[in-house]
PDB file of N, CA and C in Angstrom:
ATOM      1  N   UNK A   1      -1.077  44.170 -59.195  1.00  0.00           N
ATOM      2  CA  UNK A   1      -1.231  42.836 -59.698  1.00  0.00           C
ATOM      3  C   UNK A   1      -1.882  42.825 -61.067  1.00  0.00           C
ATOM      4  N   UNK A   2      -2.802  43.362 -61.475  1.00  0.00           N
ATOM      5  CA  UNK A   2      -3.577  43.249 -62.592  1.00  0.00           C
ATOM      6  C   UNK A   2      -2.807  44.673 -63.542  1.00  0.00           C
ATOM      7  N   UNK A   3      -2.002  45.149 -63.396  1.00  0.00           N
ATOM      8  CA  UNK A   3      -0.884  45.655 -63.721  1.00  0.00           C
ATOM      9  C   UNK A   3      -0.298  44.885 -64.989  1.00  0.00           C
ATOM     10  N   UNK A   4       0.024  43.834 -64.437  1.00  0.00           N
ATOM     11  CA  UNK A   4       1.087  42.996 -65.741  1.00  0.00           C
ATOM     12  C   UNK A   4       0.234  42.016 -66.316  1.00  0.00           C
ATOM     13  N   UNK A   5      -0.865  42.163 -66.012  1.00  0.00           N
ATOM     14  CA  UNK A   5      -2.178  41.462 -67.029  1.00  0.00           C
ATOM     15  C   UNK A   5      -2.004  41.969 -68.418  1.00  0.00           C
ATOM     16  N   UNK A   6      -2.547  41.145 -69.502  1.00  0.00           N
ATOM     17  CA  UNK A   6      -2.176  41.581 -70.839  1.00  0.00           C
ATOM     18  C   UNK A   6      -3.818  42.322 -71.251  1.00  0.00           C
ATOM     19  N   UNK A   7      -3.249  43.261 -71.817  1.00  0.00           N
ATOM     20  CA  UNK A   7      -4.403  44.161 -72.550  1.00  0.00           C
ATOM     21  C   UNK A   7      -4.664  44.139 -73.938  1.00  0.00           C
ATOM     22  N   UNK A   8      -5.938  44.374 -74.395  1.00  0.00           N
ATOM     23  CA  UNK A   8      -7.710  44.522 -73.401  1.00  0.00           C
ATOM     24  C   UNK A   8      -7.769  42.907 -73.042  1.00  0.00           C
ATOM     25  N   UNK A   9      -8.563  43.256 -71.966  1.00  0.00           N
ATOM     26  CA  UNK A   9      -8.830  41.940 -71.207  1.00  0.00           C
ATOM     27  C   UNK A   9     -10.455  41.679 -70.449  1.00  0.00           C
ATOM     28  N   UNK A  10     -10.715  40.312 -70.107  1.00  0.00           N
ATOM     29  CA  UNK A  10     -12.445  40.813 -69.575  1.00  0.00           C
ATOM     30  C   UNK A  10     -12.279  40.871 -67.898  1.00  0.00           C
ATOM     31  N   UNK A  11     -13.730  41.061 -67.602  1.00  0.00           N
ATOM     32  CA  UNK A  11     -13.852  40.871 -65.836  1.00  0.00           C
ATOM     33  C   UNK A  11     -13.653  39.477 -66.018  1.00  0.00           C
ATOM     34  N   UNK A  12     -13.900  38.372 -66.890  1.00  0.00           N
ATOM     35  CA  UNK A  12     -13.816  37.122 -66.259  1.00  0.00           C
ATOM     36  C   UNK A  12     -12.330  36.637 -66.083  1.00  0.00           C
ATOM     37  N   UNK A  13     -11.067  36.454 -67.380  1.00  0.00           N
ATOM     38  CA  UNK A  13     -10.042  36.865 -67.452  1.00  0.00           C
ATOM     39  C   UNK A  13      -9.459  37.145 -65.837  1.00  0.00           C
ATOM     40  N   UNK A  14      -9.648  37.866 -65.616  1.00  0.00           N
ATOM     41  CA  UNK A  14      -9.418  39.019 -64.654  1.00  0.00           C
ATOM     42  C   UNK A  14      -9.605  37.924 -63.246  1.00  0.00           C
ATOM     43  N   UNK A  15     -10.709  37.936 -62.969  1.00  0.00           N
ATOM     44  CA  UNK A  15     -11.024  37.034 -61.590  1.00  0.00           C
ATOM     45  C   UNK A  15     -10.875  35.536 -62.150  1.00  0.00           C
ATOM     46  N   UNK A  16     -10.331  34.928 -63.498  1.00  0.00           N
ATOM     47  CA  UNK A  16      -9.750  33.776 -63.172  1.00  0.00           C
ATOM     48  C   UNK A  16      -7.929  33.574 -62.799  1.00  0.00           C
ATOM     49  N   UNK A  17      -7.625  34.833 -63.243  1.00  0.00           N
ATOM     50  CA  UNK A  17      -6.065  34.973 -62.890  1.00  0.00           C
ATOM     51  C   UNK A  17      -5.660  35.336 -61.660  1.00  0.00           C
ATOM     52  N   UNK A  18      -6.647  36.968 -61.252  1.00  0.00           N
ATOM     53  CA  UNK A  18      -6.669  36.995 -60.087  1.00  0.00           C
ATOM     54  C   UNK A  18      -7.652  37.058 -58.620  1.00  0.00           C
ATOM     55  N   UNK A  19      -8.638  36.248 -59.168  1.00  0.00           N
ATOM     56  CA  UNK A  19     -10.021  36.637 -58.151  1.00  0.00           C
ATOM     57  C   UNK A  19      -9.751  36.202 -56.835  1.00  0.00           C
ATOM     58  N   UNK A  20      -8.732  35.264 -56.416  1.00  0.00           N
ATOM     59  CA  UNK A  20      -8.870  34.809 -54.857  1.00  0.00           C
ATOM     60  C   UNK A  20      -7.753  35.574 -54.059  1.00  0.00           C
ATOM     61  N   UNK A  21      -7.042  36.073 -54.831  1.00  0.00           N
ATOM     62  CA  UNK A  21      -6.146  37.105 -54.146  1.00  0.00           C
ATOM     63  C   UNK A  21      -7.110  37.927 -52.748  1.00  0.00           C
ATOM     64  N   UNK A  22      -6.445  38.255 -51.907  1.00  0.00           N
ATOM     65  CA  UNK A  22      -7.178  39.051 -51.074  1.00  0.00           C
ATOM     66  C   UNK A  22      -6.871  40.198 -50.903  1.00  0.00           C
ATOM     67  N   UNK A  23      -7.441  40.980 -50.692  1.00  0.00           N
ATOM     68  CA  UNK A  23      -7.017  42.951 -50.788  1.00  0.00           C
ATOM     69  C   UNK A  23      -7.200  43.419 -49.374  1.00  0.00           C
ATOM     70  N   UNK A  24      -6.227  43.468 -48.721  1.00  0.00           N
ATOM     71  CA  UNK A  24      -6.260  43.870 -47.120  1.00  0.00           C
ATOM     72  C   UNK A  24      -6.626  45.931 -47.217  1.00  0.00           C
ATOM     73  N   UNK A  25      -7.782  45.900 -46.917  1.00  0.00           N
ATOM     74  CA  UNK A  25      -8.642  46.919 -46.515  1.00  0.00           C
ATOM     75  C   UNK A  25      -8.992  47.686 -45.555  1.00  0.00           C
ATOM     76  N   UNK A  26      -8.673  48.924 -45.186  1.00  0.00           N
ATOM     77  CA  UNK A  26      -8.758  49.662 -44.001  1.00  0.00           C
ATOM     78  C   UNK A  26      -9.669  49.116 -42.485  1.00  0.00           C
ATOM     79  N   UNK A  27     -11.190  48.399 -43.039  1.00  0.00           N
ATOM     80  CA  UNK A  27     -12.172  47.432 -42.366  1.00  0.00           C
ATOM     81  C   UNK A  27     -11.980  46.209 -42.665  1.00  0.00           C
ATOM     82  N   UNK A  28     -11.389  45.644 -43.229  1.00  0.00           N
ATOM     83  CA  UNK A  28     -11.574  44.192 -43.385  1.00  0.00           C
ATOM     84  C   UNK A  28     -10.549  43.974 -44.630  1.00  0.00           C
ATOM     85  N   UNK A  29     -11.367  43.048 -45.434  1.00  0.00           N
ATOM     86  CA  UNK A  29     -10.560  42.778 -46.507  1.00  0.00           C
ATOM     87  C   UNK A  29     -11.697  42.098 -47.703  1.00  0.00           C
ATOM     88  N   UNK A  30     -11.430  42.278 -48.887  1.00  0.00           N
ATOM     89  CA  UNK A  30     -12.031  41.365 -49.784  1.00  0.00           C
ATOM     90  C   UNK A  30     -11.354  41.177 -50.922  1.00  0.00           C
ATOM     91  N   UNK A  31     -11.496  40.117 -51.732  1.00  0.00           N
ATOM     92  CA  UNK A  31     -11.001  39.359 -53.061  1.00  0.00           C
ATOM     93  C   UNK A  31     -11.054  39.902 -54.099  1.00  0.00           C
ATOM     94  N   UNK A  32     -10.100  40.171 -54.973  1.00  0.00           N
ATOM     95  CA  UNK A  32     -10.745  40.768 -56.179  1.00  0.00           C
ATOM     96  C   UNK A  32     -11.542  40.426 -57.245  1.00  0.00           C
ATOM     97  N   UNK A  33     -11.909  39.080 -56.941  1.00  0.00           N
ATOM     98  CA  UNK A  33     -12.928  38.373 -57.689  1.00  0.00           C
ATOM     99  C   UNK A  33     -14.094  38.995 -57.433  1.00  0.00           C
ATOM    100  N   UNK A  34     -14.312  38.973 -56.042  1.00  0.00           N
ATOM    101  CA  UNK A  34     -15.888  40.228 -55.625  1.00  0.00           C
ATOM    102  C   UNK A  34     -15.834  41.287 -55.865  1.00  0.00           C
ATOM    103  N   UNK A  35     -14.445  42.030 -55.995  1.00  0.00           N
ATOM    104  CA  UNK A  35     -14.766  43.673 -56.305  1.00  0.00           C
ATOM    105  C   UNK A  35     -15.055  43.827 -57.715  1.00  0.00           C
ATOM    106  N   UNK A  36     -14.157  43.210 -58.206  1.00  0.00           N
ATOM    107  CA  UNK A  36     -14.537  42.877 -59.919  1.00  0.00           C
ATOM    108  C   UNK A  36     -15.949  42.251 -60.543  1.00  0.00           C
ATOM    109  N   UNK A  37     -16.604  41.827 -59.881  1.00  0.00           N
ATOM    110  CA  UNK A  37     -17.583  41.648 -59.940  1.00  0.00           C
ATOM    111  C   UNK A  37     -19.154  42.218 -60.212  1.00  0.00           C
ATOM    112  N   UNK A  38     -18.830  43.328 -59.212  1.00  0.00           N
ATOM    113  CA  UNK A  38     -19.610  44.348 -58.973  1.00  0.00           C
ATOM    114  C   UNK A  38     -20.097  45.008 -60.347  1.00  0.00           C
ATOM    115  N   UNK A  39     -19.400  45.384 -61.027  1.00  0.00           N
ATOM    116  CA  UNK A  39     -19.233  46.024 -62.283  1.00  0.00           C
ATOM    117  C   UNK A  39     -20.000  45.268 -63.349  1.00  0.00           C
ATOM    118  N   UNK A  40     -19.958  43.793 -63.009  1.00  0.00           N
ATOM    119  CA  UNK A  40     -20.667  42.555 -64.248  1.00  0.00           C
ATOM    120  C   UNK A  40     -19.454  42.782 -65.335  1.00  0.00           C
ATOM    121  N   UNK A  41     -19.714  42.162 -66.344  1.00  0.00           N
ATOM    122  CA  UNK A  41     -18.669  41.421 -66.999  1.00  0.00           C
ATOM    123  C   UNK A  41     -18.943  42.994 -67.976  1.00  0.00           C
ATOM    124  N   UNK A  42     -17.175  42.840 -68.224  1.00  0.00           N
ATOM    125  CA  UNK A  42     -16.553  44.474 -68.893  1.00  0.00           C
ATOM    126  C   UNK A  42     -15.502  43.753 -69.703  1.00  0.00           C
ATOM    127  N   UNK A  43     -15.140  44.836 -70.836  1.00  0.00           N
ATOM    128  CA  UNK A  43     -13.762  45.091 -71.155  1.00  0.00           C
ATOM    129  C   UNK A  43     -13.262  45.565 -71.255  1.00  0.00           C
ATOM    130  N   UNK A  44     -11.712  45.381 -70.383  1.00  0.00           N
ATOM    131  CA  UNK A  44     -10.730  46.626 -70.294  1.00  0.00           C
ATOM    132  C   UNK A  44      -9.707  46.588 -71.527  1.00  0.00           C
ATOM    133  N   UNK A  45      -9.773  48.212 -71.543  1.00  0.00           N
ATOM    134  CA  UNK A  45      -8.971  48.092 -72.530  1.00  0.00           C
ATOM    135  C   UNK A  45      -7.442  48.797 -72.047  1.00  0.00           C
ATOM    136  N   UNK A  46      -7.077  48.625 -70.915  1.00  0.00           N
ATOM    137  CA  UNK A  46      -5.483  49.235 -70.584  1.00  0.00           C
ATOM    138  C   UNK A  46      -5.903  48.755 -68.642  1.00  0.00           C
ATOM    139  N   UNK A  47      -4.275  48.727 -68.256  1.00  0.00           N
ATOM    140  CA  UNK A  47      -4.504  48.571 -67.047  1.00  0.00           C
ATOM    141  C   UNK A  47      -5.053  49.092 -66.043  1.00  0.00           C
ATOM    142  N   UNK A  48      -5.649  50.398 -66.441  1.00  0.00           N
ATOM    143  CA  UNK A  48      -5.763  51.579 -65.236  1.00  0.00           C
ATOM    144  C   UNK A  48      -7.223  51.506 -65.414  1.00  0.00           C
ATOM    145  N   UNK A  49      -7.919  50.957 -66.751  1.00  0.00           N
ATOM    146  CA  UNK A  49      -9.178  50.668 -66.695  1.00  0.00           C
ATOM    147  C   UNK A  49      -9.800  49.983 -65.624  1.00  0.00           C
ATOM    148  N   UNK A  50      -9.146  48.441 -65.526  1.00  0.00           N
ATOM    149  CA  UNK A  50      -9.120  47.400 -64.995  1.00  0.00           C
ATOM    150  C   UNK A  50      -9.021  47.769 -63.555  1.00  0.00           C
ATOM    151  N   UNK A  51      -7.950  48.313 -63.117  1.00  0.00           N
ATOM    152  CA  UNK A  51      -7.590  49.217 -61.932  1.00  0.00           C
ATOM    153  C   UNK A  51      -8.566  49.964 -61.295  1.00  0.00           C
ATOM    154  N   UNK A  52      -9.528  51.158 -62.070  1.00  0.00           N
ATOM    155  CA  UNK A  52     -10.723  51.979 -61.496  1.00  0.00           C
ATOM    156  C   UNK A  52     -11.734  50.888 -61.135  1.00  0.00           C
ATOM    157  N   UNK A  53     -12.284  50.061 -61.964  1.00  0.00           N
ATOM    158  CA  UNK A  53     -13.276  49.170 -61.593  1.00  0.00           C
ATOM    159  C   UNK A  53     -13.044  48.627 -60.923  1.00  0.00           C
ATOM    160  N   UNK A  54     -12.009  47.725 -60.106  1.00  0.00           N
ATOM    161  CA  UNK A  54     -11.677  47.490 -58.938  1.00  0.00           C
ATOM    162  C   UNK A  54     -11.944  48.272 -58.129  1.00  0.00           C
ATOM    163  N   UNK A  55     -11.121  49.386 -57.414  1.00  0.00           N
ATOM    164  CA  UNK A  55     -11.900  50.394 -57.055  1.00  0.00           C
ATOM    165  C   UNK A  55     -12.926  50.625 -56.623  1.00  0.00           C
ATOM    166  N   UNK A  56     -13.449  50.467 -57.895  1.00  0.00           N
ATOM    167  CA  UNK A  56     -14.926  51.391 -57.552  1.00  0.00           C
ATOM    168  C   UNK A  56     -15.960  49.938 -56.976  1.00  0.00           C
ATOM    169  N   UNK A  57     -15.384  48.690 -57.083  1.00  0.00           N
ATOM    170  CA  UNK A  57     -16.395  47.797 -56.934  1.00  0.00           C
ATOM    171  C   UNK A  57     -15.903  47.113 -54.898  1.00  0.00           C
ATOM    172  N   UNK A  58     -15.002  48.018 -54.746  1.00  0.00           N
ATOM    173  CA  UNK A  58     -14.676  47.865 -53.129  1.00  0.00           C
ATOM    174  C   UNK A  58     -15.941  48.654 -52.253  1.00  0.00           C
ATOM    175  N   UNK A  59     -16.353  47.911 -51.397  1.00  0.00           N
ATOM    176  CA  UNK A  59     -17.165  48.823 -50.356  1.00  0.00           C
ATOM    177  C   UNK A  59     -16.549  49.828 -49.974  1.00  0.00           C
ATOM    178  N   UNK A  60     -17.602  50.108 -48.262  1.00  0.00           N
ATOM    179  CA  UNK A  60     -17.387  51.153 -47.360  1.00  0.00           C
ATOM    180  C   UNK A  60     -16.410  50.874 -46.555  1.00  0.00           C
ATOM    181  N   UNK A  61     -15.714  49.555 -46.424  1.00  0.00           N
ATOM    182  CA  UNK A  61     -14.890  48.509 -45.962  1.00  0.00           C
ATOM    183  C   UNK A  61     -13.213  49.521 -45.808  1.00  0.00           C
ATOM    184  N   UNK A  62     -13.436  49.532 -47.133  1.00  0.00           N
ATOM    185  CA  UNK A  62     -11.862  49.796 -48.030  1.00  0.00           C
ATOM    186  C   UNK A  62     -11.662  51.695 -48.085  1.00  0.00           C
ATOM    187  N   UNK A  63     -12.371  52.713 -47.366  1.00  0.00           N
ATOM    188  CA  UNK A  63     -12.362  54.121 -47.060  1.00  0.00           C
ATOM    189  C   UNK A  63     -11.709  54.725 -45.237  1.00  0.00           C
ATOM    190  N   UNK A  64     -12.016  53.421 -44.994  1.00  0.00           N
ATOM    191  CA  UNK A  64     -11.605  53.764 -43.310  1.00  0.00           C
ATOM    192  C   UNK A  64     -13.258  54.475 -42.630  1.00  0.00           C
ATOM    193  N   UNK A  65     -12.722  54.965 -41.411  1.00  0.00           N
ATOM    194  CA  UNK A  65     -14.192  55.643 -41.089  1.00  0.00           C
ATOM    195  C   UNK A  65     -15.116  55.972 -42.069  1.00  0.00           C
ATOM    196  N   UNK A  66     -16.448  56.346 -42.585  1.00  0.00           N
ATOM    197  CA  UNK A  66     -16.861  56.819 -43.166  1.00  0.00           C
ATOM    198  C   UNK A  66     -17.561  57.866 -42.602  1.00  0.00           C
ATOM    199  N   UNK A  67     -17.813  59.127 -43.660  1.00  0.00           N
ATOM    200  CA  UNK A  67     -18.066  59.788 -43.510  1.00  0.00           C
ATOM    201  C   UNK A  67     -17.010  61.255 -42.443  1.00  0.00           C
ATOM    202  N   UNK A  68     -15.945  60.545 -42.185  1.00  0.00           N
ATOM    203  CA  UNK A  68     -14.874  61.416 -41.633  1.00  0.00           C
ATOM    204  C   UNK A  68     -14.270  62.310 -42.668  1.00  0.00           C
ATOM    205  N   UNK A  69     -14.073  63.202 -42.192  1.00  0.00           N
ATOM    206  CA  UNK A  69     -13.292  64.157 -43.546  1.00  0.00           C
ATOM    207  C   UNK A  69     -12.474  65.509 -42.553  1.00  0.00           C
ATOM    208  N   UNK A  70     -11.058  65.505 -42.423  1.00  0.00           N
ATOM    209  CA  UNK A  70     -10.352  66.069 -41.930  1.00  0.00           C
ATOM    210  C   UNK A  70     -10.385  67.881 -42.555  1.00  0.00           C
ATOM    211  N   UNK A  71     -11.828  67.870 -43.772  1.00  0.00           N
ATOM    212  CA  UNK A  71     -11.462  69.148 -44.469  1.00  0.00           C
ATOM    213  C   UNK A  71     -12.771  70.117 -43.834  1.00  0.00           C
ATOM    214  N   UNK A  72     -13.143  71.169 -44.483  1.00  0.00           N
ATOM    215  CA  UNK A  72     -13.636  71.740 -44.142  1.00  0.00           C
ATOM    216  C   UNK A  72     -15.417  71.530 -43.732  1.00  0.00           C
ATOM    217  N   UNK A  73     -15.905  72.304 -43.010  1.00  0.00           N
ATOM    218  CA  UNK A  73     -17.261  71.433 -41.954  1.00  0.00           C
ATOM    219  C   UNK A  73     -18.041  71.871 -43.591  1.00  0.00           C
ATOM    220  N   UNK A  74     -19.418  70.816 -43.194  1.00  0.00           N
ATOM    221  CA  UNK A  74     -20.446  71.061 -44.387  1.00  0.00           C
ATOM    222  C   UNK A  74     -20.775  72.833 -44.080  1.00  0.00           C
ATOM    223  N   UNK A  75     -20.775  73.206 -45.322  1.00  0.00           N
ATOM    224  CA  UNK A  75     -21.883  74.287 -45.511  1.00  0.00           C
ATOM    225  C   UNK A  75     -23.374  74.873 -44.735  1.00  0.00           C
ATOM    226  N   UNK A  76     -23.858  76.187 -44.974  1.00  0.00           N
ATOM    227  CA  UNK A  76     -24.675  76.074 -44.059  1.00  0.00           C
ATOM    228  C   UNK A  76     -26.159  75.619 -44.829  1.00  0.00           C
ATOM    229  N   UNK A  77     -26.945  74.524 -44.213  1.00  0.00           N
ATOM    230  CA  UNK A  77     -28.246  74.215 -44.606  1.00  0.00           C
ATOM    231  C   UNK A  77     -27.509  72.720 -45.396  1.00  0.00           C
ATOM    232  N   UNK A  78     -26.292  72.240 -45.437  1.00  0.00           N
ATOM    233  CA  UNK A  78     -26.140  70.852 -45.542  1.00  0.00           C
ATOM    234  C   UNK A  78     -25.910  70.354 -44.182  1.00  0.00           C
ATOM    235  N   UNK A  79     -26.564  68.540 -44.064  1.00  0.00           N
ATOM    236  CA  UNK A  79     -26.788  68.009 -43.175  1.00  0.00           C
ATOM    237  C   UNK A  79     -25.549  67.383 -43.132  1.00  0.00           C
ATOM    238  N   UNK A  80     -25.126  66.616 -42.555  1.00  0.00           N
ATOM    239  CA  UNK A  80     -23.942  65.795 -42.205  1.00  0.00           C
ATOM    240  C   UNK A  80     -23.559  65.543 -40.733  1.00  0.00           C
ATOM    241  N   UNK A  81     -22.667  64.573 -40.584  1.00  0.00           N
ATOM    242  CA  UNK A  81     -22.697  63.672 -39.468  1.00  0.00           C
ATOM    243  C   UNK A  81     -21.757  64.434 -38.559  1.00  0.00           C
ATOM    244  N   UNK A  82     -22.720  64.330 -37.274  1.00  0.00           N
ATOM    245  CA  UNK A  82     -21.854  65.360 -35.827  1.00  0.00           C
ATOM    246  C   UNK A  82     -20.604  64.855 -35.752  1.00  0.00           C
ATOM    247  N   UNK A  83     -19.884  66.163 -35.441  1.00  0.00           N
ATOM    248  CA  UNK A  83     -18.469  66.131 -35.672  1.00  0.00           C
ATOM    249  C   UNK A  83     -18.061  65.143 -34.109  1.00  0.00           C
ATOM    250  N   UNK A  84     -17.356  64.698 -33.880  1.00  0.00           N
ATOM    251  CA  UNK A  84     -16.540  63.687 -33.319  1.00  0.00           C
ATOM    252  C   UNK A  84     -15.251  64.165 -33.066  1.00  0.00           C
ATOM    253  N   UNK A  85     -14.914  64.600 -31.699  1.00  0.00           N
ATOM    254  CA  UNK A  85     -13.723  64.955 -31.419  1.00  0.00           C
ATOM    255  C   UNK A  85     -13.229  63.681 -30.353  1.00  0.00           C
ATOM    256  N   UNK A  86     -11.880  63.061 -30.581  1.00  0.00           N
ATOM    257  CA  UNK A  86     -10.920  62.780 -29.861  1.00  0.00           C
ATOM    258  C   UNK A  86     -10.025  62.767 -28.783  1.00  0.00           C
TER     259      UNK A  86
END
């Protein structure tokens, strides 16, 4: 969506074109007016800018389980969360 937004552009820009949209999320869901938010007022200068800060302004919501990781177990003398079998 913020794809065919015209560039550089601000966070406000941004959540007045698209802030009530809703972003269906592995836990829930939230608006991109709130994820955009997070960040406080920016300017992007290309779409993929605009794109990461979204992103990065989604919770723990939008990862699925946390702390799950299908890769290899922590190291020895790192702590991390008991493994969970199925």
């Amino acid at each position: 969506m913020v794809r065919s937004h015209e560039y550089p552009t601000t966070t406000t820009d941004l959540i007045t074109a698209y802030g009530d949209q809703t972003l269906q999320l592995a836990n829930g869901d939230a608006t991109v007016g709130d994820a955009l938010r997070v960040a406080g007022e920016e300017t992007y200068p290309t779409a993929s800018d605009a794109e990461a800060a979204l992103m990065c302004g989604l919770g723990h919501a939008a990862i699925g389980r946390r702390f799950y990781s299908d890769r290899d177990a922590y190291s020895a003398g790192e702590d991390g969360p008991q493994q969970v079998s199925f």
